[in-house]
Protein backbone atom coordinates (compact mmCIF):
# COMPACT_ATOMS: atom_id res chain seq x y z
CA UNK A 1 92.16 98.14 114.56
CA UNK A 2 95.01 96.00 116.31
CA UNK A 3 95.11 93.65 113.92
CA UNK A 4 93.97 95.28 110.81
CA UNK A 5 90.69 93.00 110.49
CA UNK A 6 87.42 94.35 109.09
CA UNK A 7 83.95 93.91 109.90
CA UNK A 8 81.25 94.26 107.54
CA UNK A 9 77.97 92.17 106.14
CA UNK A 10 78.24 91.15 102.65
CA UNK A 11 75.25 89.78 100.56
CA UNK A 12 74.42 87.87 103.96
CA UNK A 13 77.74 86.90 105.22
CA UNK A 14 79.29 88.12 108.52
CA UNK A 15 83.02 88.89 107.52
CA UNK A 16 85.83 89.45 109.85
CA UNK A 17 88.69 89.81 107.93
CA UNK A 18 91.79 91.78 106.58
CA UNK A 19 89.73 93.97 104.02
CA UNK A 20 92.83 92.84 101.39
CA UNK A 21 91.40 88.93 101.13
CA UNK A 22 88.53 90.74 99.29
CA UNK A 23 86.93 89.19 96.09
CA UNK A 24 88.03 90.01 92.55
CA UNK A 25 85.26 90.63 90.59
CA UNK A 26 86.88 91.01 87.26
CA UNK A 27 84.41 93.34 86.78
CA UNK A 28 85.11 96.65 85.31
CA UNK A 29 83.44 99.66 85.41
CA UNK A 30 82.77 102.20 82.72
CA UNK A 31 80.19 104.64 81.42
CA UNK A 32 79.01 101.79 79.17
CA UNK A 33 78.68 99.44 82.33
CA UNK A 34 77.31 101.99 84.91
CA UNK A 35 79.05 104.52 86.24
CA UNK A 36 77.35 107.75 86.66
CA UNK A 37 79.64 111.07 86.23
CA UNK A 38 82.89 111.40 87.56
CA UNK A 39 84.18 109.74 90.68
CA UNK A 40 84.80 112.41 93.63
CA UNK A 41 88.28 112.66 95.90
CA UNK A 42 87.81 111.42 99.21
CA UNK A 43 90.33 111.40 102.47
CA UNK A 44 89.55 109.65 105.78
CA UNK A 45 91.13 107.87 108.26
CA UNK A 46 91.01 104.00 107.69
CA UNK A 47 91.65 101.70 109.91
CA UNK A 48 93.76 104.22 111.76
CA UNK A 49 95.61 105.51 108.46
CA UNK A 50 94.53 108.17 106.19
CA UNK A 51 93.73 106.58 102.88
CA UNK A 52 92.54 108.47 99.65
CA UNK A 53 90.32 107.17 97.21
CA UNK A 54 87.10 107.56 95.25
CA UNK A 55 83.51 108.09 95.83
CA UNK A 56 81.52 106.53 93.25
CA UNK A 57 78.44 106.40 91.93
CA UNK A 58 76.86 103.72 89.43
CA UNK A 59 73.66 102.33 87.96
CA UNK A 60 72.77 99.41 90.44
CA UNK A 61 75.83 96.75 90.46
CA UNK A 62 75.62 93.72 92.33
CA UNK A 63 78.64 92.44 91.61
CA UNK A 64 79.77 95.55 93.82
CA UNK A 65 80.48 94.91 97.78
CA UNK A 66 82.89 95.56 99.79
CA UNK A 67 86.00 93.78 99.69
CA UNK A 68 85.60 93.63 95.97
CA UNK A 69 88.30 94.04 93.69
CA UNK A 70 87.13 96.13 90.35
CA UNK A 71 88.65 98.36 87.50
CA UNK A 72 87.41 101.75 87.48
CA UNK A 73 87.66 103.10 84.01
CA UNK A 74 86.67 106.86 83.09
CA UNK A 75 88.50 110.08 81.90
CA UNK A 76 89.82 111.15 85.35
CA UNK A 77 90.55 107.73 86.66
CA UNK A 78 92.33 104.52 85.73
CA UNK A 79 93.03 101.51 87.31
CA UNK A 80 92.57 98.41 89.93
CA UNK A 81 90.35 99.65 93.40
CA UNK A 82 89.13 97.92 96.55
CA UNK A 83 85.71 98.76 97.99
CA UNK A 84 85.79 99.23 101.23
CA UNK A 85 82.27 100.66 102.00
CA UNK A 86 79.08 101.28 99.99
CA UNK A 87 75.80 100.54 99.51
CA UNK A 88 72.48 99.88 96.92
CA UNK A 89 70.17 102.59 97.51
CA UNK A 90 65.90 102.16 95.37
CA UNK A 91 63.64 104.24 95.48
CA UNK A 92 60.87 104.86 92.90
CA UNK A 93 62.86 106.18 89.58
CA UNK A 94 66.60 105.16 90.74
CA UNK A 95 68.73 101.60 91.14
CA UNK A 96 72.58 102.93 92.46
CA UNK A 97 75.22 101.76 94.23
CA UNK A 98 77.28 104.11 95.72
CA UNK A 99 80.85 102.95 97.38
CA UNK A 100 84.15 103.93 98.25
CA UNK A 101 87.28 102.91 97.15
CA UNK A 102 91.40 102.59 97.49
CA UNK A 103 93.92 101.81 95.43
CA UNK A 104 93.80 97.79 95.49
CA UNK A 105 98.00 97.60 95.85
């Protein structure tokens, strides 16, 4: 928390890192690509900040991990996001990913 870095696992990688040298994807995501309903509000503290973002959930992505850099397109939302937690969750009828996000500025 001292220094801002993040640790996480990402598609088999150790990363220790500031969470903002992430990965743009250039990836966005729509109805048409994915997303399922309406992204939900979320507050919580980050890193020892409160940050607000998104909970979102989409047809399985893999393009989607965290540190990723996507567009989030749907009626309520607009714009550039960072993920900064999620994960793919199968089981016998269903493929999602479900993540988090923040603003990417």
């Amino acid at each position: 928390d001292d220094c801002g870095a993040s640790f996480y696992f990402s598609k088999g990688y150790l990363y220790i890192r500031d969470i903002r040298k992430g990965d743009n994807t250039k990836f966005t995501l729509t109805s048409s690509t994915g997303l399922i309903g309406s992204p939900d509000i979320f507050e919580k503290s980050y890193h020892g900040k409160t940050v607000k973002g998104f909970r979102v959930d989409a047809l399985l992505q893999h393009k989607v991990s965290t540190a990723s850099i996507l567009t989030l397109k749907c009626q309520t939302v607009v714009g550039k996001f960072r993920v900064i937690s999620g994960k793919h969750v199968a089981n016998k009828s269903d493929f999602q990913t479900q993540f988090d996000c923040i603003s990417s500025k």
